[in-house]
C-alpha atoms as a PDB file:
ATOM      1  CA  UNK A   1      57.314  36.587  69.405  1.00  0.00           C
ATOM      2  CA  UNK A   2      56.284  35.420  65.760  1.00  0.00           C
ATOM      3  CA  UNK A   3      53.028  33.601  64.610  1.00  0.00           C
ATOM      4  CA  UNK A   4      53.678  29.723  63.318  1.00  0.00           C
ATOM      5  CA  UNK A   5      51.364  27.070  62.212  1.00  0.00           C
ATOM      6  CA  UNK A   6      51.082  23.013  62.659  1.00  0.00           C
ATOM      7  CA  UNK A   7      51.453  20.947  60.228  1.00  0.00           C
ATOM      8  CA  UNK A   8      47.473  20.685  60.491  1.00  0.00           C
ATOM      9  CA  UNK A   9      46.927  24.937  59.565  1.00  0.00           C
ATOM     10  CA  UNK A  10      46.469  25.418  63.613  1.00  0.00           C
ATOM     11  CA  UNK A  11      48.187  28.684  64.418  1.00  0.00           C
ATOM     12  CA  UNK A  12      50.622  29.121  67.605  1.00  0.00           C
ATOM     13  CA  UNK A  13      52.339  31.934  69.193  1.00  0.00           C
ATOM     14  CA  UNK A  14      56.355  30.987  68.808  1.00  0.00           C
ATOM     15  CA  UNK A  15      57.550  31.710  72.633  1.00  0.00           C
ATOM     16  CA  UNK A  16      60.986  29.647  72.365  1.00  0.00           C
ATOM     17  CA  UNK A  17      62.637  27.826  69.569  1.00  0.00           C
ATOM     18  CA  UNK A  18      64.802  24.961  70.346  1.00  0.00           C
ATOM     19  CA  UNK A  19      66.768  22.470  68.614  1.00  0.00           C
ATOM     20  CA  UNK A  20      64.403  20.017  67.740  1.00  0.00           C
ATOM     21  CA  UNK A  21      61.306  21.742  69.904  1.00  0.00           C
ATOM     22  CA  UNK A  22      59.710  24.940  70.105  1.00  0.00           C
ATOM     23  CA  UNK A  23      57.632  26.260  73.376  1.00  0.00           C
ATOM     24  CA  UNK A  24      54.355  27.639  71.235  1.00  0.00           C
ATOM     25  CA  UNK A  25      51.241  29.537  72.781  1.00  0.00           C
ATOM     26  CA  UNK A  26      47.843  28.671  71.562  1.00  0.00           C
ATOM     27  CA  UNK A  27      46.096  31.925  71.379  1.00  0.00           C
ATOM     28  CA  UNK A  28      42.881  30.607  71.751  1.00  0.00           C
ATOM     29  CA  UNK A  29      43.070  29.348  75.536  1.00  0.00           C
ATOM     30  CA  UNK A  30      46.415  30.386  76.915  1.00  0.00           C
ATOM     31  CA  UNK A  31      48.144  26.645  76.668  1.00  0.00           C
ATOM     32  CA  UNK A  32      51.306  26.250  76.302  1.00  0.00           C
ATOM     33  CA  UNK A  33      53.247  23.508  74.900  1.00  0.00           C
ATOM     34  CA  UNK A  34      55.960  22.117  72.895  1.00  0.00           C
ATOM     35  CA  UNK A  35      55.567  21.037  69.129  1.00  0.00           C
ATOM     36  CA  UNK A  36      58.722  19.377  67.210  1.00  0.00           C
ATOM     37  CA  UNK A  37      60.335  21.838  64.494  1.00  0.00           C
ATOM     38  CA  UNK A  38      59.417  19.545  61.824  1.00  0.00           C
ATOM     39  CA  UNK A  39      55.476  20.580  62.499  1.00  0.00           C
ATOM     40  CA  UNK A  40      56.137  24.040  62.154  1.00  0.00           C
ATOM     41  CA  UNK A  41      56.518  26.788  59.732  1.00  0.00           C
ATOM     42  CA  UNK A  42      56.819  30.133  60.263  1.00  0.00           C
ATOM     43  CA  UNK A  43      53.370  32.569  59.098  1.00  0.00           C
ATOM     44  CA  UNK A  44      53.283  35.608  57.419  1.00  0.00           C
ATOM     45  CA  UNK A  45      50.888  37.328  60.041  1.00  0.00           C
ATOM     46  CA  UNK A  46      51.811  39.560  63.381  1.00  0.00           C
ATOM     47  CA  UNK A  47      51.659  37.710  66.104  1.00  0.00           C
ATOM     48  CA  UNK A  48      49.118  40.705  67.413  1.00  0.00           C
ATOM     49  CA  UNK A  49      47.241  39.391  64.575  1.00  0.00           C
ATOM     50  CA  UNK A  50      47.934  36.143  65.538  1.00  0.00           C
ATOM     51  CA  UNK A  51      46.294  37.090  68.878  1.00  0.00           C
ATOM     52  CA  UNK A  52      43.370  38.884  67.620  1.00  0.00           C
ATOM     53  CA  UNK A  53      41.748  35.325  65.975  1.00  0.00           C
ATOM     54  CA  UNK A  54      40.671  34.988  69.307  1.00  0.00           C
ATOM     55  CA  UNK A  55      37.730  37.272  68.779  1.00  0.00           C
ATOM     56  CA  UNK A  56      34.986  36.144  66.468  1.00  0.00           C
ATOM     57  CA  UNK A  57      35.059  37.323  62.947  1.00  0.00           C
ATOM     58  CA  UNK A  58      31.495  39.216  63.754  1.00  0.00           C
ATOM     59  CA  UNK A  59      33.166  41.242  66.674  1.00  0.00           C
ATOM     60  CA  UNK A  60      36.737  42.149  64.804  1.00  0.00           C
ATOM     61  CA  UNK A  61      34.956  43.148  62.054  1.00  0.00           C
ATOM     62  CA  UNK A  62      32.943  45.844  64.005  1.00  0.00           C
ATOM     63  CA  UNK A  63      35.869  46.842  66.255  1.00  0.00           C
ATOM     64  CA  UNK A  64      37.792  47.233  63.054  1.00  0.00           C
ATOM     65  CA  UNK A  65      35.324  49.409  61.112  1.00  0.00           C
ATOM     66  CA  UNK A  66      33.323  51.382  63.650  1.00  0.00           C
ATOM     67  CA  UNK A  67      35.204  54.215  65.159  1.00  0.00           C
ATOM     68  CA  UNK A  68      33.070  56.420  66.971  1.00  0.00           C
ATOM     69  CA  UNK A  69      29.805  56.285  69.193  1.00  0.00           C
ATOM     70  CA  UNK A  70      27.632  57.563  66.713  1.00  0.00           C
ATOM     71  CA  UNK A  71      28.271  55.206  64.485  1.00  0.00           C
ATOM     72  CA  UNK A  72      27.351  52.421  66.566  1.00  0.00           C
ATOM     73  CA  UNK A  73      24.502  54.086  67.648  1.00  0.00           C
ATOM     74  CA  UNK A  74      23.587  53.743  64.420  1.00  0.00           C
ATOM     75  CA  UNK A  75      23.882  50.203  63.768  1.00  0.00           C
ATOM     76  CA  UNK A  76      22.195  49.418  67.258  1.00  0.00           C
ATOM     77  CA  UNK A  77      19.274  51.520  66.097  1.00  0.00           C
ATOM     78  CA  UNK A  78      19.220  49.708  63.157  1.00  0.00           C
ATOM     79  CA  UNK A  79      19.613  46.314  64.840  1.00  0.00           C
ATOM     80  CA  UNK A  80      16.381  47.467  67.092  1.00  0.00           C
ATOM     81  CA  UNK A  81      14.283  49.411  65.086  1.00  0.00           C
ATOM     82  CA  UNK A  82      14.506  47.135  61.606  1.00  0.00           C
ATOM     83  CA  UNK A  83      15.850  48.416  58.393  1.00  0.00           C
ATOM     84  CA  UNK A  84      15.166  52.413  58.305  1.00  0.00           C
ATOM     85  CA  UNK A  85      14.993  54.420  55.050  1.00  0.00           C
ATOM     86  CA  UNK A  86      18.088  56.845  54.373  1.00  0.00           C
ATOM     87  CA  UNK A  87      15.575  59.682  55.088  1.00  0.00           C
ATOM     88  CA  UNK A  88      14.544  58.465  58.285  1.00  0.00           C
ATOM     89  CA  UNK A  89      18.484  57.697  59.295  1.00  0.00           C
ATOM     90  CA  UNK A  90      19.176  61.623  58.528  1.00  0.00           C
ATOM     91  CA  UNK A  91      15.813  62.986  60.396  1.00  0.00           C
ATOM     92  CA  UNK A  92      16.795  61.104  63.734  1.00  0.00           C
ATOM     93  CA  UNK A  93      19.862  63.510  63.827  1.00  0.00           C
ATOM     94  CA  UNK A  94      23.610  63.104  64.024  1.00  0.00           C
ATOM     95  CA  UNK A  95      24.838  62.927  60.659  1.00  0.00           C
ATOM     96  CA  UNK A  96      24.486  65.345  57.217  1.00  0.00           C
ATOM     97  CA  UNK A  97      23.774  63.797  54.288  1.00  0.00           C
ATOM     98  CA  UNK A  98      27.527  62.783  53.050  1.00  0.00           C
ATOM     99  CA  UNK A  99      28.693  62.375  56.547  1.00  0.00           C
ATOM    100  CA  UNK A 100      25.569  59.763  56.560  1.00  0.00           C
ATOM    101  CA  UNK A 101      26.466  58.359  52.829  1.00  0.00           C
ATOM    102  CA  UNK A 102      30.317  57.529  54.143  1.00  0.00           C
ATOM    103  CA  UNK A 103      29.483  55.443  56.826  1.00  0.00           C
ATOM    104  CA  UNK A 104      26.975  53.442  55.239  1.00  0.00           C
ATOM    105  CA  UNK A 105      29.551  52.896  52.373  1.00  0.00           C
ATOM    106  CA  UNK A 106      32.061  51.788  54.582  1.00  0.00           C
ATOM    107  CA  UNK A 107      29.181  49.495  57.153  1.00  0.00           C
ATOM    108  CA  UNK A 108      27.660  47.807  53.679  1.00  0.00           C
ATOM    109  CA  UNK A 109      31.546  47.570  52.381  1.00  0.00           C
ATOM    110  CA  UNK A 110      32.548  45.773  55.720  1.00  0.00           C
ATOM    111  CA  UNK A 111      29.331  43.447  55.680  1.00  0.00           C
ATOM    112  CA  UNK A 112      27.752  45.339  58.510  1.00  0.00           C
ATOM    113  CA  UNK A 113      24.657  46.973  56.677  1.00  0.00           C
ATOM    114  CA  UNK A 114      22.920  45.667  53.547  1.00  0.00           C
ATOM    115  CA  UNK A 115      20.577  47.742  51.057  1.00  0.00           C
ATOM    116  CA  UNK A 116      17.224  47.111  50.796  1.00  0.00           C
ATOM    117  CA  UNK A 117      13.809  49.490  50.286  1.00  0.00           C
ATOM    118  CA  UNK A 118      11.890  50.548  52.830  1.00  0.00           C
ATOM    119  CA  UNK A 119       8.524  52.329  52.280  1.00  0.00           C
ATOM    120  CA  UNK A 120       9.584  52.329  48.398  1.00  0.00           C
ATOM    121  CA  UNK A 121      12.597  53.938  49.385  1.00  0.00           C
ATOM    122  CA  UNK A 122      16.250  53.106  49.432  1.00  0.00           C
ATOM    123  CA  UNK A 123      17.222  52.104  53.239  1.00  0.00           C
ATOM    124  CA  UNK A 124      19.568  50.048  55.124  1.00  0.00           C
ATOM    125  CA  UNK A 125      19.862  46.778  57.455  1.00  0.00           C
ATOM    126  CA  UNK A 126      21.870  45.156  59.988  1.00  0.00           C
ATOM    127  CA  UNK A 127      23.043  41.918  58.584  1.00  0.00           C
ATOM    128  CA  UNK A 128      23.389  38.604  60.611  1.00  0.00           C
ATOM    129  CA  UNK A 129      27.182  39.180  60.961  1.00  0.00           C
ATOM    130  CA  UNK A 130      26.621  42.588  62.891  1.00  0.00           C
ATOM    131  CA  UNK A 131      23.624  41.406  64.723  1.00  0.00           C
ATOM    132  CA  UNK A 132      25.743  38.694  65.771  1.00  0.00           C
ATOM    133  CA  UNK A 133      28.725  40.702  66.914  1.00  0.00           C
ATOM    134  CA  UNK A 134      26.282  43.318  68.743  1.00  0.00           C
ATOM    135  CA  UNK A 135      25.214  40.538  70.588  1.00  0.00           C
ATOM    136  CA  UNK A 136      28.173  39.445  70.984  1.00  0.00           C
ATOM    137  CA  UNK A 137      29.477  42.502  72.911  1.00  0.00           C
ATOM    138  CA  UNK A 138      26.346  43.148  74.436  1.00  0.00           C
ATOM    139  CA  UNK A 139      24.581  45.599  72.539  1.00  0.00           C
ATOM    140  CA  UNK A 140      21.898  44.295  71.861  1.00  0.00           C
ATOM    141  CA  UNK A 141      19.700  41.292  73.334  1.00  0.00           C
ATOM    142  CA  UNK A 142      18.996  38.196  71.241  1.00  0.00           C
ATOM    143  CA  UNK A 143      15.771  38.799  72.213  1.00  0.00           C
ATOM    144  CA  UNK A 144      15.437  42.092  69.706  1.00  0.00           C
ATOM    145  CA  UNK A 145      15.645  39.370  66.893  1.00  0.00           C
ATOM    146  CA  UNK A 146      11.830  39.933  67.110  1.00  0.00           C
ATOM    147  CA  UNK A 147      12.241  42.690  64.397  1.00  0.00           C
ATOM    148  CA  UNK A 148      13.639  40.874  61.090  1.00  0.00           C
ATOM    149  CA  UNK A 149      14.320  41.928  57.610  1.00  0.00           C
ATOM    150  CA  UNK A 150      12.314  39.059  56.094  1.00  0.00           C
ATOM    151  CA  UNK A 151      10.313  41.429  54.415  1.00  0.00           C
ATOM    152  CA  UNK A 152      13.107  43.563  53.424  1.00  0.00           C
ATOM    153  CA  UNK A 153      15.365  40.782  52.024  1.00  0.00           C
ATOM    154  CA  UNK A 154      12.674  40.081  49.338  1.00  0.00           C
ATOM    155  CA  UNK A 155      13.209  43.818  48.248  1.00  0.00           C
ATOM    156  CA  UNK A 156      17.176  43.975  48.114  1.00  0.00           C
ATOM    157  CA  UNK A 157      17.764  46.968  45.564  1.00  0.00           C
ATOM    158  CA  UNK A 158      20.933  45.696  43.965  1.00  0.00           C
ATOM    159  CA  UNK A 159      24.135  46.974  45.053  1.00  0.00           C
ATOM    160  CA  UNK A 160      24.866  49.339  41.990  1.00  0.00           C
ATOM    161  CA  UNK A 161      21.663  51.697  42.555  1.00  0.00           C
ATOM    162  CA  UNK A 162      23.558  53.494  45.610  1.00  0.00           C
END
C-alpha cells in the first residue's frame, strides 16, 4: 500500500496500479475507486499516516502527545476546573515539581496548554484545540465550556517567563 494524491492535493490509499488506472482508497469514508495515472503522484507520507488524517487534528494531536492517565487527568481537570496555578497543579497530587514542569513543556509545546497567571501567579490552560479534542473523545461535555479563560487570556505571561 503507498499514499498518492489527485491532481487536486486529495490524498488516496494506492490499492492497485494499472496501466492507465489505479484502484485508490479514500481514507476518509472507505470508497473505493479508480483514478487515471495521469492524476496521480506518488506522496512522501506512510500510508498509516495516510490513514491517520482521518482523525481530527485536535484528537491526533492529544493521542500523539499524551501518554499516560495522569496526564490526561490533568488536562481534563484543567478543561473543568479553568486555568489552575502551577502550585495548585502540584498540591492536587500526582506529579513532583519537574515531573509536573515536563509535561506542561511538552502540553504548551504541542498546543494543548497555554500560560497565563492565575491569582498573580504563573498557571496553565486548556486551549480550544484540546478542549476540542476532549470533546471530541468524550472527555469532557461541551457543556463544561461554562468555565472560560476570558479572564485569563487578558493576562497571558509571555512564553519566555517559564
Amino acid at each position: 500500500m503507498k499514499s498518492v494524491q489527485d491532481d487536486t492535493g486529495k490524498r488516496y490509499l494506492l490499492l492497485k496500479r494499472s496501466e492507465h488506472a489505479s484502484l485508490v482508497r479514500d481514507p476518509q469514508n472507505g470508497n473505493e475507486c479508480y483514478v487515471q495515472n495521469d492524476r496521480l503522484e506518488d506522496v512522501d507520507e506512510s500510508p498509516l499516516e495516510t490513514a491517520a488524517r482521518t482523525v481530527s487534528g485536535p484528537v491526533r494531536t492529544l493521542l500523539t502527545t499524551v501518554h499516560d492517565e495522569a496526564t490526561l487527568g490533568l488536562l481534563i481537570e484543567l478543561a473543568e476546573r479553568g486555568p489552575l496555578g502551577v502550585k495548585t497543579i502540584l498540591d492536587a497530587d500526582a506529579f513532583c515539581e519537574s515531573d509536573l514542569h515536563g509535561r506542561l513543556t511538552v502540553l504548551t509545546s504541542a498546543g494543548l496548554l497555554a500560560e497565563t497567571t492565575v491569582a498573580g501567579e504563573r498557571g496553565y490552560r486548556v486551549t480550544d484545540e484540546c478542549r476540542h479534542a476532549l470533546e471530541a473523545i468524550g472527555a469532557i461535555d461541551e457543556a463544561e465550556d461554562a468555565v472560560e479563560p476570558s479572564s485569563a487570556a487578558s493576562s497571558e505571561v509571555p512564553d519566555s517567563a517559564s
